[in-house]
Protein backbone atom coordinates (compact mmCIF):
# COMPACT_ATOMS: atom_id res chain seq x y z
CA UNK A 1 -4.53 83.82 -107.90
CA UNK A 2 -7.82 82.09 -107.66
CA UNK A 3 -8.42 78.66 -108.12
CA UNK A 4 -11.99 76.82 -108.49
CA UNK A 5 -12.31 73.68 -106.72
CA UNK A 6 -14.72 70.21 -107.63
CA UNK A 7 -15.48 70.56 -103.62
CA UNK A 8 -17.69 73.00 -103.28
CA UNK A 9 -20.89 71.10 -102.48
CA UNK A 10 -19.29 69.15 -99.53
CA UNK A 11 -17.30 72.20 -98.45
CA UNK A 12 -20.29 74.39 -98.52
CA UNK A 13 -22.54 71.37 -96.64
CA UNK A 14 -19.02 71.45 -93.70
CA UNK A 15 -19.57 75.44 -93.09
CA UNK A 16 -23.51 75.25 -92.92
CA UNK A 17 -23.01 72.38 -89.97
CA UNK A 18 -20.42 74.92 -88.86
CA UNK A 19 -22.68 78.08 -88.70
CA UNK A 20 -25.48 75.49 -87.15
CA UNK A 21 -22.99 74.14 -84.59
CA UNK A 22 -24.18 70.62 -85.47
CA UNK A 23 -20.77 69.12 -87.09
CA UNK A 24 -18.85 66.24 -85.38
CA UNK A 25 -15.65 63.77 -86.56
CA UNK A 26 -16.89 62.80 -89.96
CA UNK A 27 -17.29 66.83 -91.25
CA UNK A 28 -14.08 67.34 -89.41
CA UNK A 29 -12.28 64.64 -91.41
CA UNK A 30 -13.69 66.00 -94.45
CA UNK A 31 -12.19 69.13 -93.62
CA UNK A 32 -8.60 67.54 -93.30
CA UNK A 33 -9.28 65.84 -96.61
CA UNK A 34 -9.96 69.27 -98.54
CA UNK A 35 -6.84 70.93 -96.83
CA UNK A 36 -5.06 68.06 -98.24
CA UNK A 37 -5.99 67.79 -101.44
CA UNK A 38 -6.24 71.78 -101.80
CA UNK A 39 -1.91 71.46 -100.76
CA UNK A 40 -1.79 68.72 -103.59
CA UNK A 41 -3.31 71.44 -105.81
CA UNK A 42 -0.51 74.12 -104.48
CA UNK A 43 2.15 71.65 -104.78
CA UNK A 44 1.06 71.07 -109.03
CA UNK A 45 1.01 74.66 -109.42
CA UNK A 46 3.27 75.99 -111.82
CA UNK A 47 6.40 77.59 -109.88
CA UNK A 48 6.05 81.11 -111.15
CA UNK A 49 3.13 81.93 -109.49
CA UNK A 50 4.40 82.94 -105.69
CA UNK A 51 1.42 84.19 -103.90
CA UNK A 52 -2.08 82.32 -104.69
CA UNK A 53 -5.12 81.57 -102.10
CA UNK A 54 -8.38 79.37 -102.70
CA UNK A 55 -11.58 80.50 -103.47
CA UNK A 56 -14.87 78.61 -103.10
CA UNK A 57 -16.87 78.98 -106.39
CA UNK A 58 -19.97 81.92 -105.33
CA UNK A 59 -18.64 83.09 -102.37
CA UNK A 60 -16.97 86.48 -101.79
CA UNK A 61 -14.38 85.60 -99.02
CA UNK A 62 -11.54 83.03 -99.50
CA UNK A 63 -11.01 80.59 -97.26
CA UNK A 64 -7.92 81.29 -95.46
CA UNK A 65 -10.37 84.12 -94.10
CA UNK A 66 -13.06 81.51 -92.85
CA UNK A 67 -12.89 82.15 -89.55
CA UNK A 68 -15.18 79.41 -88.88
CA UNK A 69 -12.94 76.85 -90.34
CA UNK A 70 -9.94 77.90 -88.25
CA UNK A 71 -11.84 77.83 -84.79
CA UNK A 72 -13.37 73.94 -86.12
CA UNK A 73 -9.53 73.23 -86.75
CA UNK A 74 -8.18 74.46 -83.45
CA UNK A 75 -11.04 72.79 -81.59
CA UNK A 76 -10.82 69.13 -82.85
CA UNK A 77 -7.45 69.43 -82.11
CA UNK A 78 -7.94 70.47 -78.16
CA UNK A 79 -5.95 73.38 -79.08
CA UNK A 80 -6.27 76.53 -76.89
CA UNK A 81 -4.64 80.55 -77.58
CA UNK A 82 -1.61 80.87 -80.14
CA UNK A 83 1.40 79.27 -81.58
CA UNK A 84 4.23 79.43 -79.77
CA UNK A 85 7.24 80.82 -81.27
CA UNK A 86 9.92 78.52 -79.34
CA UNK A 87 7.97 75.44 -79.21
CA UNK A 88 6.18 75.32 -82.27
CA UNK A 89 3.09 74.52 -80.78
CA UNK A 90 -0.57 75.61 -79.70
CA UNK A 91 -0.52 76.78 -75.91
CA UNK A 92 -1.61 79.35 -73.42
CA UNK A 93 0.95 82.65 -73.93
CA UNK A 94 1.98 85.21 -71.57
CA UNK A 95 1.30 88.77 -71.97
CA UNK A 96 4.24 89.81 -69.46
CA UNK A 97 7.64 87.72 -68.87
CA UNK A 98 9.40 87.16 -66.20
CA UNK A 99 12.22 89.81 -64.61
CA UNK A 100 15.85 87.91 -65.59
CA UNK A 101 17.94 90.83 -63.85
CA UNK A 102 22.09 91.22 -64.78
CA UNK A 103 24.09 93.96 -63.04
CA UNK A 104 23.91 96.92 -64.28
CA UNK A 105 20.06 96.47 -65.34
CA UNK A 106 16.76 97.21 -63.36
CA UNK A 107 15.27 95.06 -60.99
CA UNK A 108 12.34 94.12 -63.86
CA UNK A 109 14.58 93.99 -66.89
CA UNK A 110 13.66 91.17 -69.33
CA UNK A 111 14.88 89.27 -71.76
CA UNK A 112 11.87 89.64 -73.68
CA UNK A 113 9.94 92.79 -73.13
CA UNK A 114 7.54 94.49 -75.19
CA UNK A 115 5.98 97.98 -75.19
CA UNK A 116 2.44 99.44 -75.12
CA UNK A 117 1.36 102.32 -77.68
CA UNK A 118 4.53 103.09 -78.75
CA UNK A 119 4.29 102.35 -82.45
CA UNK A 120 5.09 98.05 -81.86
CA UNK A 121 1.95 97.28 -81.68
CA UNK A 122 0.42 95.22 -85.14
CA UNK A 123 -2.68 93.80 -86.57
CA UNK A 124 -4.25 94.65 -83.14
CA UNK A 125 -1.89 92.50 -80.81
CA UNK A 126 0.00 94.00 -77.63
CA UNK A 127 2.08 92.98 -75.35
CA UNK A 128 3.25 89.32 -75.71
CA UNK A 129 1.07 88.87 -78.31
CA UNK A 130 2.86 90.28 -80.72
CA UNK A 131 5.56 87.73 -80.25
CA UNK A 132 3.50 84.64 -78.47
CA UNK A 133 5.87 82.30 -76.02
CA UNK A 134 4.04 79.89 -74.36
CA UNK A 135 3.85 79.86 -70.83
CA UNK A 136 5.87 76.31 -70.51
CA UNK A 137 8.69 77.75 -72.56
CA UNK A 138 8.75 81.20 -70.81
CA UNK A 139 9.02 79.30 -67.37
CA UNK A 140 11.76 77.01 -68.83
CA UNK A 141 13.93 79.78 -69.86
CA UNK A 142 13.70 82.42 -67.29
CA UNK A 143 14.20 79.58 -64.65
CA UNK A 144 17.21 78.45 -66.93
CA UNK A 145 18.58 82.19 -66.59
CA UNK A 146 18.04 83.08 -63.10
CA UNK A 147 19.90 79.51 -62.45
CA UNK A 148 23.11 80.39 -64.35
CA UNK A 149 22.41 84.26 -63.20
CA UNK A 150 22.94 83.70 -59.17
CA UNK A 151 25.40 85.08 -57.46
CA UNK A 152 27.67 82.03 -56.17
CA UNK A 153 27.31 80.82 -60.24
CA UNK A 154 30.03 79.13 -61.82
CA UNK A 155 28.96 79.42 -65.27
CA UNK A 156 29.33 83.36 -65.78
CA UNK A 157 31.94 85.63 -66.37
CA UNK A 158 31.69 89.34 -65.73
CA UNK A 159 34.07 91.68 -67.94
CA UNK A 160 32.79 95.78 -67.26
CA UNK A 161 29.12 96.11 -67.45
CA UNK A 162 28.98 92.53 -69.61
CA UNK A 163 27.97 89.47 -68.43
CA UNK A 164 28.58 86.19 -70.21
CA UNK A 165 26.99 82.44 -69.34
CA UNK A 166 28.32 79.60 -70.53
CA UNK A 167 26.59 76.00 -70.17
CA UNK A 168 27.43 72.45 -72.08
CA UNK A 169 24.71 70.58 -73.20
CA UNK A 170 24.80 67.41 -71.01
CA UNK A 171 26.06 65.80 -67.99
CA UNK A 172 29.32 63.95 -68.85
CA UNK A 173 32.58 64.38 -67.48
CA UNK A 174 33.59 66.43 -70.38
CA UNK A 175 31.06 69.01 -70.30
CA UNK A 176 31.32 69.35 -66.91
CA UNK A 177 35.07 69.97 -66.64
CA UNK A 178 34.69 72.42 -69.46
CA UNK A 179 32.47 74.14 -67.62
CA UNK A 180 34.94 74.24 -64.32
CA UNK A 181 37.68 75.21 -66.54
CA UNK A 182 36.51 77.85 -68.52
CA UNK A 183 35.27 79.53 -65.07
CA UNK A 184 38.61 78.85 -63.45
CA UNK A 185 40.11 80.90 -66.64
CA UNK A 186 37.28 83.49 -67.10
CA UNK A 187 35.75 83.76 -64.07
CA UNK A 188 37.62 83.43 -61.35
CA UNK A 189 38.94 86.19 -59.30
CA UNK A 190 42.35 85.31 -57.90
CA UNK A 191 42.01 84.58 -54.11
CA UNK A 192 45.16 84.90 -51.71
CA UNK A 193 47.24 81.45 -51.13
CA UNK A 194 45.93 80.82 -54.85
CA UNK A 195 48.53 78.61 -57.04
CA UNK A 196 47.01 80.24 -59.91
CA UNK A 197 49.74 79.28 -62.35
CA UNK A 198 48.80 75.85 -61.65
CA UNK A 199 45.37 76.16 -61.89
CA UNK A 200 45.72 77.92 -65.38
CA UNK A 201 47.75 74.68 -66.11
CA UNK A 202 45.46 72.22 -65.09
CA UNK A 203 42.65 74.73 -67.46
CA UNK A 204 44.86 74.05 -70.56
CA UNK A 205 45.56 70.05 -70.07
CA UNK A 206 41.41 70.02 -69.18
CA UNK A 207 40.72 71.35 -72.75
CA UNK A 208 43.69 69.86 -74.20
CA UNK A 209 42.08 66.31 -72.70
CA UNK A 210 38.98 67.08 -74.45
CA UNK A 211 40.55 68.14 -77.95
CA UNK A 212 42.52 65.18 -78.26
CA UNK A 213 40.10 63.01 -76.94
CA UNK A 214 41.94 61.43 -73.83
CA UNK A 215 38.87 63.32 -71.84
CA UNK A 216 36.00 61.54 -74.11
CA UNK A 217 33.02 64.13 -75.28
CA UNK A 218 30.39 62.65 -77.15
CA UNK A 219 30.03 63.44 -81.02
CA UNK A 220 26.56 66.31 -80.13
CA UNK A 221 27.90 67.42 -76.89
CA UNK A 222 27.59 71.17 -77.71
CA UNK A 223 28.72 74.25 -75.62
CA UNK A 224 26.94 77.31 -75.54
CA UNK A 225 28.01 80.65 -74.52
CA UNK A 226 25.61 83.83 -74.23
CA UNK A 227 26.46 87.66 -73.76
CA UNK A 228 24.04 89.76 -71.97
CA UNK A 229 24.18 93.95 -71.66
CA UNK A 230 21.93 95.84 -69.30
CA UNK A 231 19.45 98.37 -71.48
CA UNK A 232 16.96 100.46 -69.97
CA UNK A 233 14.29 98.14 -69.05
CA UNK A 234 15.42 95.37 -71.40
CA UNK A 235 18.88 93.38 -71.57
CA UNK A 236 20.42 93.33 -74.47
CA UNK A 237 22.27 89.97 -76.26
CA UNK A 238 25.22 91.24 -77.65
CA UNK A 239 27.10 87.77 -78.26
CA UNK A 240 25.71 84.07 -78.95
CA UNK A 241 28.02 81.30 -80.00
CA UNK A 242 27.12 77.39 -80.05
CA UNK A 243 29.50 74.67 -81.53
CA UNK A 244 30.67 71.34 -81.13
CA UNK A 245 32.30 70.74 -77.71
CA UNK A 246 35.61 69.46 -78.95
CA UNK A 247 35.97 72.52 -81.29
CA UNK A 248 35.38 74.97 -78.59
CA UNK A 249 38.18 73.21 -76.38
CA UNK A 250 40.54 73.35 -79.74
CA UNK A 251 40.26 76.87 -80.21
CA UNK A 252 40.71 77.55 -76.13
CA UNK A 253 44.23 75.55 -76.84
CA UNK A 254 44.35 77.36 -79.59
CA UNK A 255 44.37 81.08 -77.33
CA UNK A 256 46.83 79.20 -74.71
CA UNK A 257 48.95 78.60 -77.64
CA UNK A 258 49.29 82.19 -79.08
CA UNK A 259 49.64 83.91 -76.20
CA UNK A 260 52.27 81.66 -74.57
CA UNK A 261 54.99 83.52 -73.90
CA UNK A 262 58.88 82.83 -71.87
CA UNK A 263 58.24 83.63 -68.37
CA UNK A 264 61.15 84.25 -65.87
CA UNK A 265 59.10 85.72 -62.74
CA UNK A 266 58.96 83.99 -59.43
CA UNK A 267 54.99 84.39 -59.29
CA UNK A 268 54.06 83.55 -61.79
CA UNK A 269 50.76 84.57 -62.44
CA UNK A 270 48.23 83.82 -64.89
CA UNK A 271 48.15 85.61 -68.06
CA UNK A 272 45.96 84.48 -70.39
CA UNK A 273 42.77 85.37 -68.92
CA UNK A 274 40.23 87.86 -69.53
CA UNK A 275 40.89 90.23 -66.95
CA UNK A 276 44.86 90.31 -66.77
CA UNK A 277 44.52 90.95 -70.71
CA UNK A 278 42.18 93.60 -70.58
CA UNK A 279 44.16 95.26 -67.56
CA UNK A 280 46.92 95.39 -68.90
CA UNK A 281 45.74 97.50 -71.92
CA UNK A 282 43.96 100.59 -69.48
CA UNK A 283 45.15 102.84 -67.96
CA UNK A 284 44.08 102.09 -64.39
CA UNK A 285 45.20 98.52 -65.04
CA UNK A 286 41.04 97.51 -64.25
CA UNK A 287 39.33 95.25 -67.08
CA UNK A 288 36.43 97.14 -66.24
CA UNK A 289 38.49 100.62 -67.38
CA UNK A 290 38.30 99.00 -70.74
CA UNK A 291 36.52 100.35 -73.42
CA UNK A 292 32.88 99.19 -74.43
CA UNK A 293 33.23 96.95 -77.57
CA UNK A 294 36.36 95.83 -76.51
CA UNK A 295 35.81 92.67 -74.25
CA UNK A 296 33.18 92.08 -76.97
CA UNK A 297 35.55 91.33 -79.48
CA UNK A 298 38.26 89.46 -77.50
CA UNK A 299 36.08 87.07 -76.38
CA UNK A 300 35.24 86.69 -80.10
CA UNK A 301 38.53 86.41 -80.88
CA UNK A 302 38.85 83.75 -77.97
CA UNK A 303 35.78 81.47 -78.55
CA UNK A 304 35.68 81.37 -82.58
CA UNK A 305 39.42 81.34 -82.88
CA UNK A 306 39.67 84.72 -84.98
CA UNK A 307 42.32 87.33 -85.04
CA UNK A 308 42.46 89.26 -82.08
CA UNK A 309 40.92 92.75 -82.85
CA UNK A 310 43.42 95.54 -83.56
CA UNK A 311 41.90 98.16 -80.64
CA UNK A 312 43.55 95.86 -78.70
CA UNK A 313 46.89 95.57 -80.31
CA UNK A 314 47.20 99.40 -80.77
CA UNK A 315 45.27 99.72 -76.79
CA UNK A 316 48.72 97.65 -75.70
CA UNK A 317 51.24 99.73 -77.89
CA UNK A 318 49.60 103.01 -76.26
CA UNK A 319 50.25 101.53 -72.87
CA UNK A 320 53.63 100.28 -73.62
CA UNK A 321 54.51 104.10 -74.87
CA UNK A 322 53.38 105.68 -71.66
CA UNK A 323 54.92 103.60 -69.04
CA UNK A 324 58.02 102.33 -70.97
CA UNK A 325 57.04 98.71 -69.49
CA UNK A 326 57.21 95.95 -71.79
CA UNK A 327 55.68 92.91 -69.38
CA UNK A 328 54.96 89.38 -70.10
CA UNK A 329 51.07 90.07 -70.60
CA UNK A 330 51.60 92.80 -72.76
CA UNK A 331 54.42 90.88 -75.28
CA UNK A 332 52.56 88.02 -75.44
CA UNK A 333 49.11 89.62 -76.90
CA UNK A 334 51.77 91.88 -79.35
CA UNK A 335 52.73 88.31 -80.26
CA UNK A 336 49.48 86.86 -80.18
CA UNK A 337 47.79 89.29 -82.76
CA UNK A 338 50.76 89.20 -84.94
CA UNK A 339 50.89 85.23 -85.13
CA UNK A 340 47.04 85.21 -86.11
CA UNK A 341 46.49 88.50 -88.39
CA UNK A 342 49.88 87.01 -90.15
CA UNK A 343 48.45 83.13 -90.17
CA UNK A 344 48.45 82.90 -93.54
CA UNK A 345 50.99 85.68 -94.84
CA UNK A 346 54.92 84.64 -95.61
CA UNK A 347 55.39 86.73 -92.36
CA UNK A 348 57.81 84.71 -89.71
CA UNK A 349 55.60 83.93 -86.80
CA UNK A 350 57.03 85.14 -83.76
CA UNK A 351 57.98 82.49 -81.09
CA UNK A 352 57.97 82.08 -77.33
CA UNK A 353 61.45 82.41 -76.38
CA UNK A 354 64.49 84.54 -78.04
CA UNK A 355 64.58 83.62 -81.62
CA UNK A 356 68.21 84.41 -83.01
CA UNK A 357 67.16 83.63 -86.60
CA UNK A 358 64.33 86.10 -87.15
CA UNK A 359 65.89 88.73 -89.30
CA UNK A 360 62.85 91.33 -89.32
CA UNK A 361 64.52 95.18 -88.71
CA UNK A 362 61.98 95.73 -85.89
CA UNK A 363 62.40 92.81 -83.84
CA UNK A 364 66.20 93.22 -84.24
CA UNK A 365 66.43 96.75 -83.30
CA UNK A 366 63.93 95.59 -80.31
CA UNK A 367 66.65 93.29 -79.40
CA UNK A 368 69.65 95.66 -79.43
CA UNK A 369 67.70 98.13 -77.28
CA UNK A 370 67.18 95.66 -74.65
CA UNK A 371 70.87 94.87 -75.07
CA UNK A 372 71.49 98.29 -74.13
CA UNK A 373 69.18 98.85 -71.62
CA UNK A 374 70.86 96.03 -69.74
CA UNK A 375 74.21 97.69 -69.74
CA UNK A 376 72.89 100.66 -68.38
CA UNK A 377 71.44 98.61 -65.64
CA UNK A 378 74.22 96.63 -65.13
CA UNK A 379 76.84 99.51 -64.92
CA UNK A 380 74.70 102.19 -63.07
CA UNK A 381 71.27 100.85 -61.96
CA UNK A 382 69.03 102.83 -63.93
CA UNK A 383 66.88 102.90 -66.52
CA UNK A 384 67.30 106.15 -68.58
CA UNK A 385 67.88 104.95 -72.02
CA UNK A 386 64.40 102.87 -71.88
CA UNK A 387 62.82 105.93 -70.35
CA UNK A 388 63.91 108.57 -72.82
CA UNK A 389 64.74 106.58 -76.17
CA UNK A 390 62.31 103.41 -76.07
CA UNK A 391 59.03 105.12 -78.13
CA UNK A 392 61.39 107.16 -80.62
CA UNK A 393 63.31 103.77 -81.08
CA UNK A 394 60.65 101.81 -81.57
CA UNK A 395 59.12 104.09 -84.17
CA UNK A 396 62.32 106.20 -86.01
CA UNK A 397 65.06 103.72 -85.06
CA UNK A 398 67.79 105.67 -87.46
CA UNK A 399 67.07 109.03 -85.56
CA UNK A 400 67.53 107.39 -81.93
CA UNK A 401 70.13 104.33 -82.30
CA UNK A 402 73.36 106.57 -82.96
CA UNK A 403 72.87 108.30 -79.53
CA UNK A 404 71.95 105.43 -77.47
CA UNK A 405 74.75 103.18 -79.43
CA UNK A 406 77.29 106.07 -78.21
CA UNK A 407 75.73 106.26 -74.64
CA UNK A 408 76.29 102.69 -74.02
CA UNK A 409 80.34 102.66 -74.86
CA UNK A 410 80.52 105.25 -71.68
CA UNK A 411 78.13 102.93 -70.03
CA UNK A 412 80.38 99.51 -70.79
CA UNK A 413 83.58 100.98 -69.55
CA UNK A 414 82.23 100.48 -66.01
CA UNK A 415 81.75 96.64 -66.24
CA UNK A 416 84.31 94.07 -65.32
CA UNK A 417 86.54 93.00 -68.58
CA UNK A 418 84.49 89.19 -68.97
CA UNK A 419 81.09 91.53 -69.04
CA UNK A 420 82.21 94.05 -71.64
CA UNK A 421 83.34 91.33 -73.60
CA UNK A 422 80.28 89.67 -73.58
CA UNK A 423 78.15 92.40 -74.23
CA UNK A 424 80.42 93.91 -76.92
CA UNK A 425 80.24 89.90 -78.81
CA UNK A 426 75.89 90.31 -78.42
CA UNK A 427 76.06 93.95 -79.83
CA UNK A 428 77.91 93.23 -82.68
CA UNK A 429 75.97 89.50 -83.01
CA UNK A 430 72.56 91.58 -83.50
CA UNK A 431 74.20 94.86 -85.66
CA UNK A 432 75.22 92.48 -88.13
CA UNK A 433 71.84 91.25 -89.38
CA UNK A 434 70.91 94.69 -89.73
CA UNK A 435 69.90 96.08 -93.11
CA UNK A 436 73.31 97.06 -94.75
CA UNK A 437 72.15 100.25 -95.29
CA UNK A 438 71.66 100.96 -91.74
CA UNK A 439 69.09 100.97 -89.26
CA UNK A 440 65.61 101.94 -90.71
CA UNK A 441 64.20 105.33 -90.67
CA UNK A 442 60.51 104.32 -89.75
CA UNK A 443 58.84 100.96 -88.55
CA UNK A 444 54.90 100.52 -89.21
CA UNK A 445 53.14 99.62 -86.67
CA UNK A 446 53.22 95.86 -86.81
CA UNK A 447 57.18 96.04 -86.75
CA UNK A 448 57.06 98.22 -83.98
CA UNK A 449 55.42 96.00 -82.14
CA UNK A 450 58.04 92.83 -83.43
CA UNK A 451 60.36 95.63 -81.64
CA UNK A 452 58.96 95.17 -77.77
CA UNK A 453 58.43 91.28 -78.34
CA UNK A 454 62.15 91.28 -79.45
CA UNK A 455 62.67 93.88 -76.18
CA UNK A 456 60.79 91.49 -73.96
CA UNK A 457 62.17 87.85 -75.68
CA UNK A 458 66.28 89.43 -74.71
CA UNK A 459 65.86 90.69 -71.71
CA UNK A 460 64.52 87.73 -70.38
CA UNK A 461 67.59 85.60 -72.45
CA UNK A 462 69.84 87.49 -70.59
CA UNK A 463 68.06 87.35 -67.30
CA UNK A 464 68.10 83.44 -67.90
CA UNK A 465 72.20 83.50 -69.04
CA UNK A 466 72.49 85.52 -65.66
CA UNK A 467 70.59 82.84 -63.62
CA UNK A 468 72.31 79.98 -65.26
CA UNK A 469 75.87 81.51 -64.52
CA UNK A 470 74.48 81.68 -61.02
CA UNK A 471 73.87 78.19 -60.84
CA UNK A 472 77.45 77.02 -62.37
């Protein structure tokens, strides 16, 4: 769409001082007047036309292709080579950035890279050119990355050939203990003499501080966390997250909260970071034997406060399966991804400790295996039932529970009278909430997992009962 202007004369008088090179402020300030008034022309337009440029009346070229004009524009503003994407502003660009190297990656991978003949370049621009960042902003965030990038950092994480930074955007107390705390849950590699259960506890009342506000955090504090891959000669972002400060340490309670889980050990050891919950889902027991998208999605699940991903629910009932090992890590993610893919179903959340009043048929029969496992262990000191019955339990309970049921009354003839009693009184306790009709012929998969936190939440009941007799 063309459109004639009343301008012509002056406008035509501006470009002959321009093609003369005799022009100074005054024809310059005409110029800003015309651009002016030619946007109060666009703005009146009627809204259906889209596209539309200007056209001085008798010439053949419209004026957004007036290179003359542009170059007057750029030089009465002591502007010098191209906008800058980042800044928004007229500067200098660089044609090659600077190396930002992650492990895994070449010694000149980039951040921002950009290849020569190879079907990126456009409108006859290489290199940086095709994307233009100044030279001040290129400086200001390679520095930034090769900062948080050293070796003896404390705001990265590395989980397999990932690695994550993580900064807060000022200098108060909050940000800063956010960012201790976060690497003393992430980051951190567990050094001998380490009281790591009370560091993890000193994490979780840090971010619990800064949710409730007893640790203040200013209304724009922000935290940012970024997720870098190695690729070829580039590095790959492959996560980016930025939110309010006191949000991000909600949803970190939030993680502490779901994957709390009873803990009777001596040692005891961290569990809700990264690394033991990735371990404990391979095979070598190494979060870097996880699988590729994994970590990914965890950390998702971690820092936006979504449900955990289900490769790692079904990674931990594979494991479970082929060691017959139901440990504290590996209950509480079962429990963990339950509570939050079930958040807003009628499904009974599952709790910390032994909960006598859930009634689901999975976490029931869960709890009478555990019940017999215990009198095995008790009357001979092994394990057999667990290591030939647990899967098919888990998964066909009314095909497995009539054996193991008639195994144990061999087994509970070896115990002193007080412990058959007791054991007899707990059998019976969990039988009778049992579907009338019997025990189930098949659990799904969520129910089979209720069945090893119900494993895990009795055993350690009656390891607790045990130590409390103890003690009377």
């Amino acid at each position: 769409m063309f459109i004639k202007t009343t301008f012509n004369s002056d406008l035509n008088h501006i470009l002959n001082c321009v093609n003369k090179c005799d022009f100074g402020t005054k024809c310059f300030a005409k110029v800003e007047h015309f651009v002016l008034r030619l946007i109060d022309i666009a703005k009146n337009l009627n809204k259906k036309y889209s596209t539309f440029s200007f056209l001085i009346e008798g010439d053949t070229k419209i004026v957004a292709s007036k290179r003359e004009l542009i170059n007057l524009f750029d030089e009465n503003h002591g502007v010098a080579g191209n906008l800058c994407l980042i800044t928004g502003r007229y500067s200098k660009v660089v044609e090659i950035t600077t190396a930002t190297k992650i492990l895994g990656s070449q010694e000149t991978a980039k951040l921002v890279a950009f290849q020569v003949n190879s079907g990126y370049d456009s409108y006859g621009k290489s290199k940086g050119y095709n994307a233009p960042i100044s030279e001040e902003a290129e400086f200001a965030y390679t520095t930034a990355l090769n900062h948080l990038l050293r070796s003896d950092s404390h705001n990265k994480f590395m989980v397999g050939s990932r690695t994550y930074l993580f900064w807060a955007s000022s200098n108060s107390e909050a940000s800063k203990e956010s960012e201790n705390s976060l690497f003393s849950l992430l980051g951190r590699i567990e050094e001998e003499n380490d009281d790591s259960n009370r560091r993890i506890k000193l994490v979780y009342d840090t971010f619990q501080s800064i949710y409730n506000g007893k640790l203040s955090a200013n209304d724009d504090d922000k935290f940012f966390i970024l997720g870098l891959a190695p690729n070829s000669a580039r590095i790959a972002v492959v996560y980016w997250n930025e939110m309010p400060l006191r949000e991000f340490a909600g949803l970190i309670s939030k993680h502490f909260t779901d994957m709390e889980m009873v803990d009777t050990r001596k040692d005891k050891k961290p569990y809700v970071g990264l690394h033991s919950i990735l371990g404990n889902v391979t095979l070598g027991g190494k979060s870097s034997d996880a699988t590729p998208n994994l970590p990914d999605a965890v950390v998702r699940s971690i820092f936006q406060g979504l449900p955990y991903p289900a490769s790692l629910f079904q990674a931990c009932i594979r494991r479970i399966r082929a060691e017959q090992s139901v440990n504290i890590v590996r209950a509480a993610i079962i429990k963990a991804y339950l509570n939050r893919l079930n958040e807003n179903n009628n499904h009974k959340k599952l709790d910390v400790m032994l909960d006598k009043e859930n009634q689901n048929q999975g976490y029931l029969c869960g709890r009478l295996f555990a019940v017999l496992d215990k009198i095995q262990e008790d009357a001979n000191g092994i394990h057999s039932i667990r290591e030939r019955y647990m899967n098919a339990a888990s998964a066909t309970p009314s095909m497995v529970f009539a054996t193991v049921l008639n195994l144990s009354t061999h087994h509970i003839e070896k115990l002193n009278p007080g412990g058959q009693v007791f054991y007899e009184k707990l059998k019976q306790e969990i039988i009778s909430k049992l579907d009338a009709k019997g025990f189930p012929p098949h659990l799904n998969l969520q129910d089979q997992g209720r069945f090893f936190v119900g494993y895990y939440h009795q055993r350690q009941d009656l390891f607790m009962s045990k130590e409390n007799k103890e003690m009377e």
